[in-house]
Protein backbone atom coordinates (compact mmCIF):
# COMPACT_ATOMS: atom_id res chain seq x y z
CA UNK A 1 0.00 0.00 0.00
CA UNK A 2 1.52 3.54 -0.66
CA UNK A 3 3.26 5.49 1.75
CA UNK A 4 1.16 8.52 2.80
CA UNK A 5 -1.59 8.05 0.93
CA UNK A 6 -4.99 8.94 2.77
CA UNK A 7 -7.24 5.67 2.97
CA UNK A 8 -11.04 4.95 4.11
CA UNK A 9 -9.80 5.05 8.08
CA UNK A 10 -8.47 8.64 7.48
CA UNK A 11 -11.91 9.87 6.91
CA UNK A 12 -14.67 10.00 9.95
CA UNK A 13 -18.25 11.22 10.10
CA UNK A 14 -18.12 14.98 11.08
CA UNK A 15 -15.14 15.55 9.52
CA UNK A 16 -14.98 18.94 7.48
CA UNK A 17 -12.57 20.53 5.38
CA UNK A 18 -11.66 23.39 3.04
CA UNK A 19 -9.55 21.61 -0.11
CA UNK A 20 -8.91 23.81 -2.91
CA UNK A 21 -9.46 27.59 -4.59
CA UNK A 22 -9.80 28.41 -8.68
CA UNK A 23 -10.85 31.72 -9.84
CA UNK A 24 -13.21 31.25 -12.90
CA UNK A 25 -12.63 33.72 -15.98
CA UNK A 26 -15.14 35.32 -18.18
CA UNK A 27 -12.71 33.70 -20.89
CA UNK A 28 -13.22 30.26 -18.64
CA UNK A 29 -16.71 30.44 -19.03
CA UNK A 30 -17.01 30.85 -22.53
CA UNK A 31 -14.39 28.61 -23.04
CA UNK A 32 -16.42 25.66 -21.74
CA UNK A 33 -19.97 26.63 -22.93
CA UNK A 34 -17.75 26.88 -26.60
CA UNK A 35 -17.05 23.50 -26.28
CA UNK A 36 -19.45 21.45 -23.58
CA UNK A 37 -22.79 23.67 -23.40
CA UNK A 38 -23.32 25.90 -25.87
CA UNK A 39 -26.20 27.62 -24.86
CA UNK A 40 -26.41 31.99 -25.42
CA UNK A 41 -26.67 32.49 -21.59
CA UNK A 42 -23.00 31.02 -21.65
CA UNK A 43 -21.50 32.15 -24.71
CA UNK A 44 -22.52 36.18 -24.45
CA UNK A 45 -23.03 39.14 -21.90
CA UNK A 46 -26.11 40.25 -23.72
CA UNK A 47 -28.03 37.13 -23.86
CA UNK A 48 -26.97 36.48 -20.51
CA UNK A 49 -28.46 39.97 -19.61
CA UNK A 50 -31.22 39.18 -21.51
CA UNK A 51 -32.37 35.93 -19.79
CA UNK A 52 -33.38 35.26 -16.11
CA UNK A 53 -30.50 35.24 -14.32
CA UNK A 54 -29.42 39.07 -15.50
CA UNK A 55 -25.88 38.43 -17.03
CA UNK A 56 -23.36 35.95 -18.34
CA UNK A 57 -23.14 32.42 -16.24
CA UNK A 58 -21.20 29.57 -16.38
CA UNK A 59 -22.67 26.64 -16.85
CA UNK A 60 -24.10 24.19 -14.22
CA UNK A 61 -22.02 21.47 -16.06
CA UNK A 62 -19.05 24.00 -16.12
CA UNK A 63 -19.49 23.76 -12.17
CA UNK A 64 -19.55 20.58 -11.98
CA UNK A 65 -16.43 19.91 -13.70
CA UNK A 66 -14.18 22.43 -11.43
CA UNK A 67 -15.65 20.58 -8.92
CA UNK A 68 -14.03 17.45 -10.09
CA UNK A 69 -10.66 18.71 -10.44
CA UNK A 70 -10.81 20.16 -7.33
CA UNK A 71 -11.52 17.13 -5.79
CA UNK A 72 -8.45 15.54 -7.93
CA UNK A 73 -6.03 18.25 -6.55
CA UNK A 74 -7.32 18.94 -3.18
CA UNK A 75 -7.18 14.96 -1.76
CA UNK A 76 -8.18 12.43 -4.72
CA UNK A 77 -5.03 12.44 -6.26
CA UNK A 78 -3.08 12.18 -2.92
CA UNK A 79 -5.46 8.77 -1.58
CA UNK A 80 -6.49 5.80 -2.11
CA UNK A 81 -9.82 6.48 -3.94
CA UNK A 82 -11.31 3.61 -6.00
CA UNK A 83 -13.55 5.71 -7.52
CA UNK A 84 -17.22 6.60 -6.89
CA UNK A 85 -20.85 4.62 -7.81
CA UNK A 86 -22.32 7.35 -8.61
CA UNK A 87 -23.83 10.94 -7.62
CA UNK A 88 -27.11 10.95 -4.79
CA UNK A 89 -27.59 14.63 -5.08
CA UNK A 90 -26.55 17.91 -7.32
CA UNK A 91 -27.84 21.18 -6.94
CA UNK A 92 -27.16 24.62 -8.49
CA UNK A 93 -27.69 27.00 -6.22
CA UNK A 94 -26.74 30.16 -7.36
CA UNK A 95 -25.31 31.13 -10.98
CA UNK A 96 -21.41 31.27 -11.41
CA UNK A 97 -20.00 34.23 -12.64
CA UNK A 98 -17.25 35.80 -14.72
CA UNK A 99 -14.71 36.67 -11.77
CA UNK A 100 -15.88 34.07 -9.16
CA UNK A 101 -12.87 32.59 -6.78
CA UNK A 102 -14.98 29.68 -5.64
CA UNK A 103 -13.36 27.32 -2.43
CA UNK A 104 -14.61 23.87 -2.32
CA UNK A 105 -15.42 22.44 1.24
CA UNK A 106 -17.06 19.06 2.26
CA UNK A 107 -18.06 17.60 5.54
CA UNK A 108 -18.13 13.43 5.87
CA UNK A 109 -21.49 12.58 6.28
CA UNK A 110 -20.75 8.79 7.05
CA UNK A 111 -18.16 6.18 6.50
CA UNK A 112 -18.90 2.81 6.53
CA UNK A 113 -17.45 -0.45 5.09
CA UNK A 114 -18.59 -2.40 2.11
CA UNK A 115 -20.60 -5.79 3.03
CA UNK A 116 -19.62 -7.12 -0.38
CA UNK A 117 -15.86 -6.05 -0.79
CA UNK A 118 -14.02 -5.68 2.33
CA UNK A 119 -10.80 -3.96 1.39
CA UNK A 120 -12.89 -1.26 0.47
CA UNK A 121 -14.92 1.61 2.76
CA UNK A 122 -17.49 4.00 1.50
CA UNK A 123 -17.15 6.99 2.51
CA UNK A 124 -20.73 9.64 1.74
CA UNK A 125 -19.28 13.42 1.01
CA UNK A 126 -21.48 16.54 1.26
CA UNK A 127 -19.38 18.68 -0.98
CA UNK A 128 -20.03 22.68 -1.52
CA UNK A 129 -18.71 25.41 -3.67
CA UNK A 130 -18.60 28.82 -2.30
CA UNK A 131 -17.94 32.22 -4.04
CA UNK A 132 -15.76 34.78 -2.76
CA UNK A 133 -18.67 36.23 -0.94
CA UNK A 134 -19.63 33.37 1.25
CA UNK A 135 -22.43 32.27 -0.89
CA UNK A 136 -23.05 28.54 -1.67
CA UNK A 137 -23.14 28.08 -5.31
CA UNK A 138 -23.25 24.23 -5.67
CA UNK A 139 -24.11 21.71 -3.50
CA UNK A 140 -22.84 17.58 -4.14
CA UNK A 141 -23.54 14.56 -1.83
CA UNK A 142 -21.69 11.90 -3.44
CA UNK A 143 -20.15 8.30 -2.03
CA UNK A 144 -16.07 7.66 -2.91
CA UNK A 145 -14.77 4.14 -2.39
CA UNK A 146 -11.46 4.09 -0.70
CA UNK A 147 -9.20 0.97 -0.28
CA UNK A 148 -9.00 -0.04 3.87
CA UNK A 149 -5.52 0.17 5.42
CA UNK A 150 -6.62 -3.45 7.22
CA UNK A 151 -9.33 -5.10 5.29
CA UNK A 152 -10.29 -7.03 8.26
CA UNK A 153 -13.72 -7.33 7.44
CA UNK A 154 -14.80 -5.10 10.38
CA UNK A 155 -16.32 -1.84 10.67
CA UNK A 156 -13.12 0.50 10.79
């Protein structure tokens, strides 16, 4: 097993942390929509002013992706993650805008491990993106599998 690499008993219920920062461009945004959503809200100022949410967003997919890379960079990367079955819950809260320095934060919600597969643990995330002004743009509860340090079988 690697050396230093965060495994299922590292994480506990009640556990919260901050785990990474990106500041989103207008150039980003467009970027993105360009390619992955091309819808006018996200490609131009004056649609976006023209539509509900009063100006140019990113899109909620847009989101979602920063959100992955931040979880890649901020702990991911540095664990034993076995990957995830799936997404329980996505919400988008508030639009993301041109500008935006978002901080991703999660909190453990439980941690338990797998009847089936007992090397592994499953470990449920509540994971939020906040702007620069405290506001919670995107919300994520999502389970990541993480290899066990002792795969005894037992709760850990």
């Amino acid at each position: 097993m690697p050396e230093g690499k965060r495994a299922f008993e590292d994480f506990q219920a009640g556990d919260k942390r901050d785990f990474h920062t990106v500041t989103v461009s207008k150039a980003d945004i467009i970027d993105f929509a360009s390619d992955w959503d091309p819808q006018p809200m996200h490609l131009n100022e004056a649609a976006g002013e023209a539509g509900m949410l009063g100006g140019l967003t990113g899109s909620g997919w847009h989101m979602a992706c920063l959100m992955m890379r931040g979880l890649c960079e901020g702990f991911l990367l540095n664990s034993l993650s076995q990957g995830s079955p799936g997404v329980k819950e996505l919400n988008w809260q508030r639009p993301l805008r041109p500008g935006d320095t978002l901080t991703l934060s999660y909190e453990v919600l439980s941690a338990r491990a797998s009847a089936s597969r007992p090397d592994i643990g499953i470990v449920l995330f509540h994971l939020a993106m906040t702007n620069q002004d405290g506001e919670v743009i995107m919300t994520m509860v999502s389970p990541i599998m993480f290899a066990r340090r002792q795969a005894t079988g037992a709760d850990a």
